[in-house]
Protein backbone atom coordinates (compact mmCIF):
# COMPACT_ATOMS: atom_id res chain seq x y z
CA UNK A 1 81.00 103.91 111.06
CA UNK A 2 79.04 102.78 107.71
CA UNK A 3 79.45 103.98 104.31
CA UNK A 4 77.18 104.56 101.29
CA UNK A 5 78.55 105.13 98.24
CA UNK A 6 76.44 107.77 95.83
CA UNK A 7 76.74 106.91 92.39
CA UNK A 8 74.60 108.87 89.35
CA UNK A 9 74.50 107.25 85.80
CA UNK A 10 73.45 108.66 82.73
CA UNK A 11 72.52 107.16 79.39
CA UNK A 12 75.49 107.84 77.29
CA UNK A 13 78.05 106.89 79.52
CA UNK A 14 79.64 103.11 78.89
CA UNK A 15 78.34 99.99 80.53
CA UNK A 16 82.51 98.79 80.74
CA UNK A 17 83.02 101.57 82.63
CA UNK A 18 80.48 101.44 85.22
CA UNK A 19 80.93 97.64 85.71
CA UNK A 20 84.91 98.93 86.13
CA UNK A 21 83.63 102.21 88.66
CA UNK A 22 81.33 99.71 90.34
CA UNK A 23 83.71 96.58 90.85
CA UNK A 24 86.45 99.65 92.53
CA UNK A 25 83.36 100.43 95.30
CA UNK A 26 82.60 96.73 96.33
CA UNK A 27 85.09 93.62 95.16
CA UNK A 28 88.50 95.96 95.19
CA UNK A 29 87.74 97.78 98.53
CA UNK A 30 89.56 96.73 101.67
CA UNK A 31 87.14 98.04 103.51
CA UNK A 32 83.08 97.30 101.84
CA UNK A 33 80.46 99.56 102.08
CA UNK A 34 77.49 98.81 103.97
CA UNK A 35 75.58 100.62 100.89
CA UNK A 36 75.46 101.82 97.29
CA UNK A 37 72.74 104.47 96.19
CA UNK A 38 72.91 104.24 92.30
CA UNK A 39 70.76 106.81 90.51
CA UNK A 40 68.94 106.01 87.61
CA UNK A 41 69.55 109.95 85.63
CA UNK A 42 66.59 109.11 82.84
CA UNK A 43 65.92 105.97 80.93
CA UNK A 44 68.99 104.12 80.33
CA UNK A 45 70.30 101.32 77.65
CA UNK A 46 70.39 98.09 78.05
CA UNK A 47 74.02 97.23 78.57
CA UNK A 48 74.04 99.68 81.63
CA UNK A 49 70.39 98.59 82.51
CA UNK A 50 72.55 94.45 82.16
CA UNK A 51 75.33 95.82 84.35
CA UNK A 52 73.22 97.40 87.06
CA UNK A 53 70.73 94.17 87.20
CA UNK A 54 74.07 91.85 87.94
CA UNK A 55 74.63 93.90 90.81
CA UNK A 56 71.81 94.00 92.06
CA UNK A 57 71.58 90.28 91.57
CA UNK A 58 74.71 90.18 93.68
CA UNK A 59 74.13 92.77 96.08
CA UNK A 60 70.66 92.27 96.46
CA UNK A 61 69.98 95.04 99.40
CA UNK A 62 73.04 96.63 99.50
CA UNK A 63 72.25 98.09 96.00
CA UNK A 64 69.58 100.24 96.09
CA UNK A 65 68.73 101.64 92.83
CA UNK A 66 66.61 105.06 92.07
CA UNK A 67 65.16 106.30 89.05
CA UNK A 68 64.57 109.28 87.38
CA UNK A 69 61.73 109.26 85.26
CA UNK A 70 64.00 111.75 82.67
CA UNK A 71 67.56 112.98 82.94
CA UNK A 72 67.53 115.60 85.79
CA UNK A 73 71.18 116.24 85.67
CA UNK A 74 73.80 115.71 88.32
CA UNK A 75 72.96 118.12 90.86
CA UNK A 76 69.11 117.16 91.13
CA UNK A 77 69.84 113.10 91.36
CA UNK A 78 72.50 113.86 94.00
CA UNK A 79 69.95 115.26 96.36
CA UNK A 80 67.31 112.47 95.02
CA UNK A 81 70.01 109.23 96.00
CA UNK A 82 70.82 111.46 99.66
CA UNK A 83 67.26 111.06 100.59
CA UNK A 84 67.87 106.82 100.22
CA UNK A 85 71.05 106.90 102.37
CA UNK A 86 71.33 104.46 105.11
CA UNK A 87 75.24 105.17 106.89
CA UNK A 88 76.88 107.34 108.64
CA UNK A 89 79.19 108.04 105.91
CA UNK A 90 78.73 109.10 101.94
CA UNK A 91 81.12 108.78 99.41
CA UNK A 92 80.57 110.76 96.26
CA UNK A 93 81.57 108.02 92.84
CA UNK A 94 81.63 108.63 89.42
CA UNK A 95 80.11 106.26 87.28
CA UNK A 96 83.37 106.20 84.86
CA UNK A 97 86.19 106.70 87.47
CA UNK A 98 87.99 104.14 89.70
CA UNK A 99 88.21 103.77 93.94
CA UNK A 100 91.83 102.98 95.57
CA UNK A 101 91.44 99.65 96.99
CA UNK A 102 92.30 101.42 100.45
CA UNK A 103 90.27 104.44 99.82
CA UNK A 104 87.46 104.19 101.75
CA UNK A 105 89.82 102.16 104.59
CA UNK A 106 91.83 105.40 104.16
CA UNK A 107 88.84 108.02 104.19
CA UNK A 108 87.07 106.11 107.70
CA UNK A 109 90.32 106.32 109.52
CA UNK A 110 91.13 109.34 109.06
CA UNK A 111 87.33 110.65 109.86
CA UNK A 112 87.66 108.48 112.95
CA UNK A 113 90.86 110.06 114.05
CA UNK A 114 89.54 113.84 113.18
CA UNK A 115 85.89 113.82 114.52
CA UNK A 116 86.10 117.95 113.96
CA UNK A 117 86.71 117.07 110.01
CA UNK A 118 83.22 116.22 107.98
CA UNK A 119 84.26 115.74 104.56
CA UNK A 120 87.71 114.19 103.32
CA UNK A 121 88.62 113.83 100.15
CA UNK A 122 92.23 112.26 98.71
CA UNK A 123 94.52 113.17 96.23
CA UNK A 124 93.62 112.35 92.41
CA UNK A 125 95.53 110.57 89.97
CA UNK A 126 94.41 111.22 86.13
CA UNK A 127 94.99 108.67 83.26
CA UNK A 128 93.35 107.11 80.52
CA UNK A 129 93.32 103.82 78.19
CA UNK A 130 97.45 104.30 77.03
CA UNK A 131 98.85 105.79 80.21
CA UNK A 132 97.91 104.92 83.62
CA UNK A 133 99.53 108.20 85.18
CA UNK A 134 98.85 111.47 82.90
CA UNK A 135 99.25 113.27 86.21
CA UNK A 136 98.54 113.63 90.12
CA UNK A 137 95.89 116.71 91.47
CA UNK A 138 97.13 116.79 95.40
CA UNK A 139 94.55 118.67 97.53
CA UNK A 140 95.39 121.10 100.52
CA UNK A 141 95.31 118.41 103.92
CA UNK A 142 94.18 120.63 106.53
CA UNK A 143 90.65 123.00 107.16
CA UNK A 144 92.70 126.17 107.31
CA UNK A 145 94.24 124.95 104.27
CA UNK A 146 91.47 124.46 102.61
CA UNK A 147 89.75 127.75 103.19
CA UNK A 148 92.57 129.20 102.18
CA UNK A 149 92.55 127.36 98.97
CA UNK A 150 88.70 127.49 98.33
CA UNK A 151 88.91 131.09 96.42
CA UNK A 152 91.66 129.70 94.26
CA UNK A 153 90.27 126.14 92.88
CA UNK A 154 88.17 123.49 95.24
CA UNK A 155 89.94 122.39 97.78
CA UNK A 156 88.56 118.58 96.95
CA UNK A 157 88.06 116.20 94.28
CA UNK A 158 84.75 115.73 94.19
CA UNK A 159 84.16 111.98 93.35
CA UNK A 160 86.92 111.00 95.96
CA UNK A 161 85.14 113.08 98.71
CA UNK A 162 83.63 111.02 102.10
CA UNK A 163 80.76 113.05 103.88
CA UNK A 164 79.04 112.46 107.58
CA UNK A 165 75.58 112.16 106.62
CA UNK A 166 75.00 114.60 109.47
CA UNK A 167 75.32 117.09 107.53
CA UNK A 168 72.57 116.63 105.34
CA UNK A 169 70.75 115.30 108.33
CA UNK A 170 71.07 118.95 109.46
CA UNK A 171 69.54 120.08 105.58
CA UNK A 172 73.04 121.02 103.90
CA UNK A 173 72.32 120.02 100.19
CA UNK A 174 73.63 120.35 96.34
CA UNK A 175 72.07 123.83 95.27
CA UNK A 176 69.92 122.81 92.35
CA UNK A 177 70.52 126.35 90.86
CA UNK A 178 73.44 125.04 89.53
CA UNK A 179 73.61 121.88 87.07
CA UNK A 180 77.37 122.60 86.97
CA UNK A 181 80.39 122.76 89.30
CA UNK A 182 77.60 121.99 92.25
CA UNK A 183 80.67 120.92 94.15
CA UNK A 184 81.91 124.17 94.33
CA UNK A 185 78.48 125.39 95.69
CA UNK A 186 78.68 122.72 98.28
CA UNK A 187 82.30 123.33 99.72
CA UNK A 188 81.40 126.78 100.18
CA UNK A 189 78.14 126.28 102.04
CA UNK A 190 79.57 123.92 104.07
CA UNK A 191 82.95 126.02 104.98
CA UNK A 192 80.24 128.64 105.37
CA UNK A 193 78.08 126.50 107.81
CA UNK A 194 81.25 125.78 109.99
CA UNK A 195 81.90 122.18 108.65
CA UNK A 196 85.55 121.66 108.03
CA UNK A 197 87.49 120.25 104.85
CA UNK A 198 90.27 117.61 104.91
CA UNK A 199 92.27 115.34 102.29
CA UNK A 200 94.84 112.47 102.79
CA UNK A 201 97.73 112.58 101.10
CA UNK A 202 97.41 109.20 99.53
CA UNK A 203 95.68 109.00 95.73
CA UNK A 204 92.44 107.96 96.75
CA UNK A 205 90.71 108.18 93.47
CA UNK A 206 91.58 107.34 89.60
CA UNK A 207 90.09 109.88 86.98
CA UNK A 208 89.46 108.91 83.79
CA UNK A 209 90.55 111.62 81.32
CA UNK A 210 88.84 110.71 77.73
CA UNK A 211 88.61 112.66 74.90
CA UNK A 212 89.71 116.52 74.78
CA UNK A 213 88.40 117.77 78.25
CA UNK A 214 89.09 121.31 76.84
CA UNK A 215 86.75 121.64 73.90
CA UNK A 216 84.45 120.25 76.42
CA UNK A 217 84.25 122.87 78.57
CA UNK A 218 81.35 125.37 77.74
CA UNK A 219 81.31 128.97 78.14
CA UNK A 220 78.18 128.47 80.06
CA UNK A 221 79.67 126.09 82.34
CA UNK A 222 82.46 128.79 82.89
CA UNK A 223 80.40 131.30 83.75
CA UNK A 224 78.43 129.30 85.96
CA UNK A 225 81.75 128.64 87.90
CA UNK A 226 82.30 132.32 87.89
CA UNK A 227 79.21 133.11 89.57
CA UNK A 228 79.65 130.56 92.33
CA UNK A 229 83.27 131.76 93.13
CA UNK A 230 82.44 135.47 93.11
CA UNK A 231 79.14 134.91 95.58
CA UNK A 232 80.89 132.41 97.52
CA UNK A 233 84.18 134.65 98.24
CA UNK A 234 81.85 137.47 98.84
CA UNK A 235 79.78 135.42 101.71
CA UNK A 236 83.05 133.61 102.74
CA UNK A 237 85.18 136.79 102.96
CA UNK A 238 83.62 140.18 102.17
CA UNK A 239 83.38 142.57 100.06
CA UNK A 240 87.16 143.91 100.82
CA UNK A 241 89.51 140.98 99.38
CA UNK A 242 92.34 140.62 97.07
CA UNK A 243 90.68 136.74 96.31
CA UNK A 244 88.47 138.12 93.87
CA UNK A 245 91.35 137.73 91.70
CA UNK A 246 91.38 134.41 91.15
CA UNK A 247 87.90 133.68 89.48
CA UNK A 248 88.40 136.40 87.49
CA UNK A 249 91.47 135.23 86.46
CA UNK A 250 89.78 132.02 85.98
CA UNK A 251 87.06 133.10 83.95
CA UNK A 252 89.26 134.78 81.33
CA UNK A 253 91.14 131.73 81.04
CA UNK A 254 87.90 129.66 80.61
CA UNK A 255 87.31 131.68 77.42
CA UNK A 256 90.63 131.34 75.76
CA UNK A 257 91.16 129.58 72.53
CA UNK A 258 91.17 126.16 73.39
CA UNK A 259 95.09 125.39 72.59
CA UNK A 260 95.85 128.31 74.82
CA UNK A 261 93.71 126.37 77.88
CA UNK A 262 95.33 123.24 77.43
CA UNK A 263 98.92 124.69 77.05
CA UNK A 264 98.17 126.46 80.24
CA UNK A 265 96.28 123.62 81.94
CA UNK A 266 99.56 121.55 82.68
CA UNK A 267 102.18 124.53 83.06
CA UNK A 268 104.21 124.53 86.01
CA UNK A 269 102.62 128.46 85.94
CA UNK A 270 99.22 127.03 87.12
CA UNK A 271 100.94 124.96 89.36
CA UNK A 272 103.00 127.57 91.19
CA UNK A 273 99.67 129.80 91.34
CA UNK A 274 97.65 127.35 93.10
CA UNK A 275 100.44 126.35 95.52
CA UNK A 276 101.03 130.05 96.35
C-alpha cells in the first residue's frame, strides 16, 4: 500500500518549522511516502515559499503543491489537497508538528494486519522548545473503544491519523460547515458510515505546544465543538443518552476563566473522566 501525506500551510506559520514537519514525512521516515499533497492556504512569504521550492527541487513529483488563491481555512484546503491524492493511504500532517521515524511503518502495518480498520491514528506526545516531553495524549486502540470514547473527546489525534483513500473515493469528506474541530465532524461521519477507528499504542506523532493554547481557544471555536458533539451523539446514539453529558460538560469548561482551563487541563480529574 502507498501513502500520501496531506499537509496545509498558512502564511503566519514559521518556515523552521515546516522545513522541521516536512524533513519528519520524507528523510526521518523508515518507511517514505510515495506522495506529499502540500496546500498552498493563501499567498504565502517567502521563507515558506524558499522552503517549499527546495522540496520540490528535491522531490520533484513526489511533491505536489496546490494553491489557494486566498486563505480558505483548514477544512476547505483539506478537501482541495484530497482531490490531488495519488495512494492508497492518507496521512493527515501539520505543518508545525513532527512524524515518528516509524510512524507511517507503524500506521501501514497495522492497516495491513486489520483490513476492517480505515483510519489509525497513534498516541501523541506534546512538547515544546525547553522540554521535549510536556506530556503523552494515548488514544482508545480498538473500534468499540473508540465509539465508546467519541462522545467524550475524539478518539484520534488528528495530524497522526492514516486514512484508506477509499473512503473518500466513496465521497466521505471534511464538512466545510465547520472551519473548526472538522476532525470531530469527520470521526463521527465516518463511525456513522460504518468505517471503524483504531490507534497504536506507540507515540506516533510530536505536537508542538507554543504559546498559551488556552487564551487561544475562542468561545466561537467552543461552541462550534459543542454543536458537532451534540448533533453527532444525537445521530450516533439517539435522543435517549446519558452522553449528552459530556459536551455539555465540555462547553462550560470551554468558557471558564482561562487559569481555571489550564488548571483543569492537566488534572488527574480530566484524566480519570476520559478513562472512565
Amino acid at each position: 500500500m502507498t501513502v500520501s501525506v496531506l499537509i496545509s500551510v498558512y502564511n503566519t506559520e514559521k518556515a523552521h518549522l515546516l522545513e522541521k514537519a516536512l524533513r519528519s514525512v520524507w528523510e526521518d521516515q523508515t518507511l517514505k511516502p510515495a506522495q506529499i499533497v502540500l496546500i498552498e492556504d493563501g499567498p504565502l512569504g517567502e521563507e515558506l515559499l524558499n522552503v517549499i521550492k527546495s522540496y520540490k527541487d528535491k522531490l520533484g513529483d513526489k511533491l505536489c503543491v496546490c494553491k489557494n488563491k486566498t486563505n480558505m481555512g483548514l477544512t476547505k484546503s483539506l478537501n482541495a489537497g484530497l482531490l490531488h491524492v495519488t495512494s492508497d493511504l492518507v496521512a493527515r500532517m501539520d505543518s508545525d508538528d513532527i512524524s515518528d521515524p516509524k510512524r507511517f511503518e507503524r500506521q501501514v502495518e497495522f492497516l495491513e494486519a486489520h483490513p476492517d480498520i480505515d483510519i489509525v491514528g497513534g498516541a501523541l506526545q506534546e512538547f515544546d522548545e525547553k522540554h521535549d516531553c510536556l506530556n503523552v495524549r494515548h488514544y482508545p486502540l480498538t473500534p468499540d473503544e473508540a465509539v465508546r470514547y467519541i462522545p467524550k473527546a475524539s478518539p484520534l489525534a488528528h495530524p497522526s491519523v492514516m486514512m484508506r483513500y477509499r473512503m473518500f473515493a466513496n465521497g466521505l469528506r471534511y464538512d466545510e460547515r465547520y472551519r473548526t474541530s472538522q476532525d470531530i465532524q469527520l470521526w463521527f461521519d465516518a463511525i456513522i458510515a460504518g468505517y471503524k477507528i483504531g490507534n497504536v499504542p506507540e507515540v506516533t506523532l510530536y505536537f508542538r505546544r507554543e504559546g498559551d493554547v488556552f487564551k487561544r481557544r475562542s468561545k466561537a471555536k467552543a461552541k462550534n465543538e459543542f454543536k458537532i458533539y451534540m448533533n453527532g451523539i444525537y445521530r450516533l446514539k439517539g435522543f435517549f443518552t446519558l452522553d449528552y453529558r459530556y459536551p455539555i460538560a465540555r462547553y462550560l469548561f470551554r468558557n471558564l476563566p482561562t487559569w481555571m482551563v489550564r488548571r483543569i487541563y492537566g488534572s488527574s480529574l480530566r484524566n480519570k473522566v476520559l478513562k472512565r
